[in-house]
PDB file of N, CA and C in Angstrom:
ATOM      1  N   UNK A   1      45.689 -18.810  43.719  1.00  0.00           N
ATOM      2  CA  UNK A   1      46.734 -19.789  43.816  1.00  0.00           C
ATOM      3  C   UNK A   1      46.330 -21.007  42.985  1.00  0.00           C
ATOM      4  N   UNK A   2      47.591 -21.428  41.898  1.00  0.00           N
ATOM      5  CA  UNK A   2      46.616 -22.474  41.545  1.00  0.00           C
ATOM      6  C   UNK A   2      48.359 -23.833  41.618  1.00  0.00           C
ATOM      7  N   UNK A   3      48.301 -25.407  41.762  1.00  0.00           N
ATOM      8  CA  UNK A   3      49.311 -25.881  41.518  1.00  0.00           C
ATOM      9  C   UNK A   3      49.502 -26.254  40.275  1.00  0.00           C
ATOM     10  N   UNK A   4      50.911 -25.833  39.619  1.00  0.00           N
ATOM     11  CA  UNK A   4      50.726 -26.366  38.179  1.00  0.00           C
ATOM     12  C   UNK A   4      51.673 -27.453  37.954  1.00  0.00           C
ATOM     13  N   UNK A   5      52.366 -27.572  36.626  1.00  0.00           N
ATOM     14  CA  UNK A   5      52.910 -28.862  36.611  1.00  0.00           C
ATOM     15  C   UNK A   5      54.591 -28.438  35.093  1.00  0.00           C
ATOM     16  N   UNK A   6      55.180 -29.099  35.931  1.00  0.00           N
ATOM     17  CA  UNK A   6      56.823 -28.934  35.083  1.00  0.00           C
ATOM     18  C   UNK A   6      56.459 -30.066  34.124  1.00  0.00           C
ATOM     19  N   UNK A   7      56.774 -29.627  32.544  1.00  0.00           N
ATOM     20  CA  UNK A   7      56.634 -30.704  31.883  1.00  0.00           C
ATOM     21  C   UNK A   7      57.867 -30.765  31.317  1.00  0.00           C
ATOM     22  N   UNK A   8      58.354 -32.130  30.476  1.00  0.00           N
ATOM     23  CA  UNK A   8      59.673 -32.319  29.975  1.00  0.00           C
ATOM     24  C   UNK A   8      59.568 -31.739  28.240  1.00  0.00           C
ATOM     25  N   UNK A   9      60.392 -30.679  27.583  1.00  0.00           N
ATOM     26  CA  UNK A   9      60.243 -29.895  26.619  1.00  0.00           C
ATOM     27  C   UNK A   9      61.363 -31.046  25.608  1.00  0.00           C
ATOM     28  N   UNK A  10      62.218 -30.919  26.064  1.00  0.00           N
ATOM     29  CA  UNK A  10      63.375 -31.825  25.310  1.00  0.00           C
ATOM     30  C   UNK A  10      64.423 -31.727  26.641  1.00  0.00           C
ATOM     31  N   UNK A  11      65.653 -32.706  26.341  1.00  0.00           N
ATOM     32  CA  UNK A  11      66.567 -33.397  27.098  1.00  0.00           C
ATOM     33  C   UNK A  11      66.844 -31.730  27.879  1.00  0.00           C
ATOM     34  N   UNK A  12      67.021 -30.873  27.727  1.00  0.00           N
ATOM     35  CA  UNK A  12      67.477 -29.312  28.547  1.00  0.00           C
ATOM     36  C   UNK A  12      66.642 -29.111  28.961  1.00  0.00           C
ATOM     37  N   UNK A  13      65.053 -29.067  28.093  1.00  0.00           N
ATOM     38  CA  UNK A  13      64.052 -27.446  28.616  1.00  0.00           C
ATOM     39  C   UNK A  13      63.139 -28.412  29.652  1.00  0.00           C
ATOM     40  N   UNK A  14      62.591 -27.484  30.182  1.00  0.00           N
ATOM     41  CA  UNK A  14      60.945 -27.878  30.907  1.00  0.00           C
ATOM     42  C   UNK A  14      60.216 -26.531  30.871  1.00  0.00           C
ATOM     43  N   UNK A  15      58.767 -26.905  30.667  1.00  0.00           N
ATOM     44  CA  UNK A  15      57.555 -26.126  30.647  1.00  0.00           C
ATOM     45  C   UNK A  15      57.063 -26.340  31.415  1.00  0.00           C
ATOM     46  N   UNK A  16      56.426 -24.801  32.069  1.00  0.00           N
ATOM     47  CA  UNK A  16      55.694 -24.860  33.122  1.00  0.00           C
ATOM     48  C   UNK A  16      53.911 -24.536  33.266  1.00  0.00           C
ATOM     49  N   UNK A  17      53.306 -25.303  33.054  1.00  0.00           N
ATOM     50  CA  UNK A  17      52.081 -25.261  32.281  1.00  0.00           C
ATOM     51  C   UNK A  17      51.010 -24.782  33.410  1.00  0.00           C
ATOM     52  N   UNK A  18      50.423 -23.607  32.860  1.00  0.00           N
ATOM     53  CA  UNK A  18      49.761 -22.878  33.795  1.00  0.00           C
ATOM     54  C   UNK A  18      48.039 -22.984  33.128  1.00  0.00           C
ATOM     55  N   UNK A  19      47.436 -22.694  34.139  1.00  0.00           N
ATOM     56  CA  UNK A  19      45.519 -23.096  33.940  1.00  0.00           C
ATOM     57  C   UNK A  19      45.037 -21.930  32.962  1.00  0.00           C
ATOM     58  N   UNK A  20      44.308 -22.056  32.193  1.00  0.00           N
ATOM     59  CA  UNK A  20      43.593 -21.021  31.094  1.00  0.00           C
ATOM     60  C   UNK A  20      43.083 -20.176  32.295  1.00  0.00           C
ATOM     61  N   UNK A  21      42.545 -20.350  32.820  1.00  0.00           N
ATOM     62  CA  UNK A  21      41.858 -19.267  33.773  1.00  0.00           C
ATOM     63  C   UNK A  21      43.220 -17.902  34.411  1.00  0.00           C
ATOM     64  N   UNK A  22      44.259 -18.678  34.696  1.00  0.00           N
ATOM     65  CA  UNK A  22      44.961 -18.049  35.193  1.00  0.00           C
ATOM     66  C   UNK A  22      45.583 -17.187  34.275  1.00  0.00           C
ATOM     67  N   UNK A  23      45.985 -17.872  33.142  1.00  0.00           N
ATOM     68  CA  UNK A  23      46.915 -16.817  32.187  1.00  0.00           C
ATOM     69  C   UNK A  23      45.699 -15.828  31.152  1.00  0.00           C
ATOM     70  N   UNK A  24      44.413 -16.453  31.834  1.00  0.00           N
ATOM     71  CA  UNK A  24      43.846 -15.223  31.059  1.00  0.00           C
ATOM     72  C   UNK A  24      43.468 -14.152  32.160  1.00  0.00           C
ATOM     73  N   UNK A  25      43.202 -14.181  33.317  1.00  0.00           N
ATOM     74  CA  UNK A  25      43.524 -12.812  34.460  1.00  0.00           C
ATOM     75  C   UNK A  25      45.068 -12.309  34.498  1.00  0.00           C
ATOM     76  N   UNK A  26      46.337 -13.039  33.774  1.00  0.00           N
ATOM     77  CA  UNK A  26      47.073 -12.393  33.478  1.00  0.00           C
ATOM     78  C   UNK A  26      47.632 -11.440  32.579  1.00  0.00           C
ATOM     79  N   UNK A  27      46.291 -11.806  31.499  1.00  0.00           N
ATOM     80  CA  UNK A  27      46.399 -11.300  30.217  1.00  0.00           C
ATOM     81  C   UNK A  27      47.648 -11.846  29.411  1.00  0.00           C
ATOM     82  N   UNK A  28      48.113 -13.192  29.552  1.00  0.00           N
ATOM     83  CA  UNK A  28      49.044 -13.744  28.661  1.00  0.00           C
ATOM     84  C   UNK A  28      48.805 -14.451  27.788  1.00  0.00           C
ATOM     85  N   UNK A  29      49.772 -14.603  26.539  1.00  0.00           N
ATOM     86  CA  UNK A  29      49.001 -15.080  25.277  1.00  0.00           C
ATOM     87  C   UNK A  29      50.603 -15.951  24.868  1.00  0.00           C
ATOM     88  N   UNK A  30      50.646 -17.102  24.337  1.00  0.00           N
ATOM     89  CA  UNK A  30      51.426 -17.559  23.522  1.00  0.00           C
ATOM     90  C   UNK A  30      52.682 -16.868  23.027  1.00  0.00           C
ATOM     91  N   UNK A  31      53.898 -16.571  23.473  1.00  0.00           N
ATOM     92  CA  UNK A  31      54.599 -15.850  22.796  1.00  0.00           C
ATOM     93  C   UNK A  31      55.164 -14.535  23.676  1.00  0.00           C
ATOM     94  N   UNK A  32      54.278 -14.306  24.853  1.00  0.00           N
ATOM     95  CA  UNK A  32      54.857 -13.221  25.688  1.00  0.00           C
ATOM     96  C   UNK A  32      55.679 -13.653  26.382  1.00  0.00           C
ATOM     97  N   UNK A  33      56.815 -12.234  26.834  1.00  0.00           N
ATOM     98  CA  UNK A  33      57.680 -12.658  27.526  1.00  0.00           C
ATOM     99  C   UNK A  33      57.134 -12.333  28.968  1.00  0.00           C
ATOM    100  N   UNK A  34      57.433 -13.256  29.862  1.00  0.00           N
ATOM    101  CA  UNK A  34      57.631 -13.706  31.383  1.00  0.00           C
ATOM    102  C   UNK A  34      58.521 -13.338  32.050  1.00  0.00           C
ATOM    103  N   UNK A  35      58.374 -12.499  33.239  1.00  0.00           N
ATOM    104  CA  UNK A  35      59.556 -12.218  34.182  1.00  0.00           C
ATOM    105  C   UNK A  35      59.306 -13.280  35.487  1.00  0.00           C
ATOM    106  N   UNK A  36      60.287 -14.087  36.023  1.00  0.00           N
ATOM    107  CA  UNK A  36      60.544 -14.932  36.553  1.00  0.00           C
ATOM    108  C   UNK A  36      61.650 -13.974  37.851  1.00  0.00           C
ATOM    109  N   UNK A  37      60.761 -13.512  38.986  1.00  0.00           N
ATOM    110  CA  UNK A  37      62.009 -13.529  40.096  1.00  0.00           C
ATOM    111  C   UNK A  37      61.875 -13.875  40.946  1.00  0.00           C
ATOM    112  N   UNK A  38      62.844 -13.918  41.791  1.00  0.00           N
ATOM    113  CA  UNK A  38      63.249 -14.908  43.060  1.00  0.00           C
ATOM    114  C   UNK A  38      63.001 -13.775  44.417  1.00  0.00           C
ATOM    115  N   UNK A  39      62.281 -14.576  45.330  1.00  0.00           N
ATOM    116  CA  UNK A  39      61.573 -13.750  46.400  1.00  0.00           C
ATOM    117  C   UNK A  39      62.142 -14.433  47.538  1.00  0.00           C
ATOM    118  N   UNK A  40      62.447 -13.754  48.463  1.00  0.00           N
ATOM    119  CA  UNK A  40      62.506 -14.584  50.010  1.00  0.00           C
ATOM    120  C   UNK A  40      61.159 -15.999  49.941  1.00  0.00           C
ATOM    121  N   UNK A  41      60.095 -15.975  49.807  1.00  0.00           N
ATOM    122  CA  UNK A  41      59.366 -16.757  49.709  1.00  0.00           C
ATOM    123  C   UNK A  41      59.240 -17.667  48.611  1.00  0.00           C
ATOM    124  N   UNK A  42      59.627 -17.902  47.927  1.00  0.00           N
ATOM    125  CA  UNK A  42      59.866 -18.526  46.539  1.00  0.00           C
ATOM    126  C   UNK A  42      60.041 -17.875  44.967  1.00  0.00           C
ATOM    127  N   UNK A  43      59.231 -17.878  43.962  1.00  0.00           N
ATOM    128  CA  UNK A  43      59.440 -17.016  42.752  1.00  0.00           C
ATOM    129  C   UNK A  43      58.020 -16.410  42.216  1.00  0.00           C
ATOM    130  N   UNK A  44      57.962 -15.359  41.934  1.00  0.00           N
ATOM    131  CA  UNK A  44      57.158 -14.549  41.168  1.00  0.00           C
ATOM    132  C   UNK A  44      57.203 -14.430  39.886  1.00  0.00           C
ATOM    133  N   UNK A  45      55.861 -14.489  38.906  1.00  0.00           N
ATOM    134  CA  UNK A  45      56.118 -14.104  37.539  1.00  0.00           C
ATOM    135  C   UNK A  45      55.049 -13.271  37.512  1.00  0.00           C
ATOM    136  N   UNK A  46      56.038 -12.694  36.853  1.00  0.00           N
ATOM    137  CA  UNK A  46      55.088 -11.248  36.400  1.00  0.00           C
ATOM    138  C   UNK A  46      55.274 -10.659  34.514  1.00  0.00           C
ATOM    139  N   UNK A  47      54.483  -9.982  34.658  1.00  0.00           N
ATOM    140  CA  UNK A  47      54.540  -9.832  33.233  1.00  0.00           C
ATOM    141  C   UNK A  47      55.513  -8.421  33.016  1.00  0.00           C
ATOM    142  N   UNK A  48      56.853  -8.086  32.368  1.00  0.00           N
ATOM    143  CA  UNK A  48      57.429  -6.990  32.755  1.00  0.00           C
ATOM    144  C   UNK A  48      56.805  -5.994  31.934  1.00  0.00           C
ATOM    145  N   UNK A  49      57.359  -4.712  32.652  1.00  0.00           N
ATOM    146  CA  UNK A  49      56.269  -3.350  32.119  1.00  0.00           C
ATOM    147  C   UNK A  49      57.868  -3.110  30.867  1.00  0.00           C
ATOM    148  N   UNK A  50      57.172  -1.951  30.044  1.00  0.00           N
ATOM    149  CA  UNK A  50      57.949  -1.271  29.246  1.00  0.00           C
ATOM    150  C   UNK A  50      59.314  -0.407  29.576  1.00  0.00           C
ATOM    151  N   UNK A  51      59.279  -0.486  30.721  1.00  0.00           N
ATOM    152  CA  UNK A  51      61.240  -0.169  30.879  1.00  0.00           C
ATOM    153  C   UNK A  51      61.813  -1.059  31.089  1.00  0.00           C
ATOM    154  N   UNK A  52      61.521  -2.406  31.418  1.00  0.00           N
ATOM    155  CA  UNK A  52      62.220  -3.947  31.380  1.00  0.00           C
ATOM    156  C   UNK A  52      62.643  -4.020  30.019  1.00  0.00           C
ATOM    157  N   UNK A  53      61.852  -3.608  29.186  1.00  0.00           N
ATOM    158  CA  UNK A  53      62.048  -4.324  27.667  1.00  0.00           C
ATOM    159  C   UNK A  53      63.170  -2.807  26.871  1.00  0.00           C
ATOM    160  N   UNK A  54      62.908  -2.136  27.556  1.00  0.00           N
ATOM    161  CA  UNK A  54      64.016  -0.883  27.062  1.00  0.00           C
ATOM    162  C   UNK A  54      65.357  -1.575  27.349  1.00  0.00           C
ATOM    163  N   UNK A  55      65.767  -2.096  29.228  1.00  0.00           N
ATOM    164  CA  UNK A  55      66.464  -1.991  29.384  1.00  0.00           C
ATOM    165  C   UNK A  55      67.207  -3.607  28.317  1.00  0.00           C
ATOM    166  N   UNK A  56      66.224  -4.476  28.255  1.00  0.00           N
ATOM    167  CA  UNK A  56      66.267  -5.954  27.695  1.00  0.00           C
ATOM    168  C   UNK A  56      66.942  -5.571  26.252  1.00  0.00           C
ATOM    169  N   UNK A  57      66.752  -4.682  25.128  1.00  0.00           N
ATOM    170  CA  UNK A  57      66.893  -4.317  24.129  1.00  0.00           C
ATOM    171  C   UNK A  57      68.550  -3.444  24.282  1.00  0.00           C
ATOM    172  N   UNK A  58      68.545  -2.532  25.393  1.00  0.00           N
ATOM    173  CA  UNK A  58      69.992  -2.058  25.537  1.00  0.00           C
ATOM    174  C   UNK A  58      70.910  -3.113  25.533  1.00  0.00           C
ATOM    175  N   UNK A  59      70.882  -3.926  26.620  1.00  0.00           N
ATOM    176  CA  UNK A  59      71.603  -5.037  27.396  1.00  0.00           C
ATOM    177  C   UNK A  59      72.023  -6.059  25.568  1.00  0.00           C
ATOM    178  N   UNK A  60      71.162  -6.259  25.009  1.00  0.00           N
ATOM    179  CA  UNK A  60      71.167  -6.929  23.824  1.00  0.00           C
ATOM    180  C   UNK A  60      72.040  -6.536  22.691  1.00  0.00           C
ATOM    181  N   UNK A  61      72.299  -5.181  22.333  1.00  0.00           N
ATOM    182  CA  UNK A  61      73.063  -3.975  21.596  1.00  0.00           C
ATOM    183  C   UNK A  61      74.213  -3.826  22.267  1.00  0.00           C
ATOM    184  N   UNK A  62      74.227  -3.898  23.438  1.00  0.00           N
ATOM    185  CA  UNK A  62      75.677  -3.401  23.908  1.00  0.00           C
ATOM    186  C   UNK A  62      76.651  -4.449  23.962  1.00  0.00           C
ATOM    187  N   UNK A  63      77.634  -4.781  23.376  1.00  0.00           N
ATOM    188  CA  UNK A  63      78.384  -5.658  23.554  1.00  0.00           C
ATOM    189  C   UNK A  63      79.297  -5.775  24.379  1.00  0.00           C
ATOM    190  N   UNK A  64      79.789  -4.843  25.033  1.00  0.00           N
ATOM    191  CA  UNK A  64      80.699  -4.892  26.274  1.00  0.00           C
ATOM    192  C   UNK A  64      81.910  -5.259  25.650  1.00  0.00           C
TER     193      UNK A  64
END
C-alpha cells in the first residue's frame, strides 16, 4: 500500500504519481497502458492482459 498524490497536468488532466518502487513490482514503464476499475471498495489498477487490448483494438475499428 503506498499513498500517492493527484497532480494538476493542465486545466482538464490530473496525474496520478505513483513511487518507483511500486511501478517497478508492477513492471510499468512510461507509456503503458493502465486499467483503472471500480470495486465495491474503491479502484484497482491493473495492468490489462492481451485480450483487453484485442478487445481495445476491435472496439476502435468498429464504427457502429
Amino acid at each position: 500500500m503506498a499513498i500517492v498524490r493527484l497532480t494538476q497536468i493542465d486545466e482538464d488532466s490530473l496525474a496520478l504519481i505513483l513511487p518507483d518502487e511500486m511501478l517497478a513490482r508492477a513492471n510499468w514503464k512510461v507509456g503503458d497502458t493502465v486499467l483503472l476499475t471500480e470495486s465495491a471498495g474503491g479502484f484497482l489498477l491493473s495492468k490489462p492482459d492481451s485480450t483487453f487490448h484485442l478487445l481495445l483494438e476491435s472496439d476502435m475499428r468498429d464504427p457502429d
